[in-house]
Protein backbone atom coordinates (compact mmCIF):
# COMPACT_ATOMS: atom_id res chain seq x y z
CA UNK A 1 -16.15 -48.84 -19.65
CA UNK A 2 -18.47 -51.43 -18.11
CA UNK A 3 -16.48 -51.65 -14.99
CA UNK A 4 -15.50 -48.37 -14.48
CA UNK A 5 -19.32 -47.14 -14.74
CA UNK A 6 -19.99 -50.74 -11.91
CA UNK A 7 -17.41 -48.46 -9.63
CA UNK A 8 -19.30 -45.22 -10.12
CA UNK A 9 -22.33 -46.95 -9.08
CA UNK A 10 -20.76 -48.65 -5.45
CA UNK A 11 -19.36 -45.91 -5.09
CA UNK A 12 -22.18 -43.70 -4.97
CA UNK A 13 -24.36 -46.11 -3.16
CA UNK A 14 -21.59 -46.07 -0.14
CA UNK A 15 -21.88 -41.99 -0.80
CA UNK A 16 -25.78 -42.18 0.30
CA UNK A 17 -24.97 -43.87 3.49
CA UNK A 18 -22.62 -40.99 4.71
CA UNK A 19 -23.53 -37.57 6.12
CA UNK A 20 -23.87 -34.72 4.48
CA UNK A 21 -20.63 -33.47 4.41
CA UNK A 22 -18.60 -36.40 3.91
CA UNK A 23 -20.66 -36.98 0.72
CA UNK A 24 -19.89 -33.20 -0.65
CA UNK A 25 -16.09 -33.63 -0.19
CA UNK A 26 -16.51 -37.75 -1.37
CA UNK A 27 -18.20 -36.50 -4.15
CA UNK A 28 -16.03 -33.60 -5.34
CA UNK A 29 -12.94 -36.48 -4.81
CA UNK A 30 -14.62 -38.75 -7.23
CA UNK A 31 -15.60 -36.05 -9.59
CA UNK A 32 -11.67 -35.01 -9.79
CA UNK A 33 -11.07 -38.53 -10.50
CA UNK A 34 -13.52 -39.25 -12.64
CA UNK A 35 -12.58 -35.93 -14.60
CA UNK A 36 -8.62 -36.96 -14.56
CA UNK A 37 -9.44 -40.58 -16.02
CA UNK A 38 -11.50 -39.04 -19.13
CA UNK A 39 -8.78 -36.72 -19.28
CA UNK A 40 -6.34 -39.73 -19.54
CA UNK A 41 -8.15 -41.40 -21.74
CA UNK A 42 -8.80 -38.73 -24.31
CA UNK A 43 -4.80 -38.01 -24.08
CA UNK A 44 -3.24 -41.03 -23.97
């Protein structure tokens, strides 16, 4: 769990340095896969 929450957090500080709408469709891409690993996790 410890890394995987150290990858949220790089990758939302390389979301900050993008535009506006790079970070809507970054962030909605690392939402899905975010959402997909708990999904994983709870199933598997």
């Amino acid at each position: 769990m410890n890394e995987r929450s150290q990858l949220v957090i790089k990758s939302s500080q390389k979301l900050s340095r993008l535009s506006m709408s790079d970070r809507q469709e970054l962030s909605l891409a690392l939402f899905s896969s975010l959402l997909m690993m708990v999904v994983f996790d709870c199933y598997y």
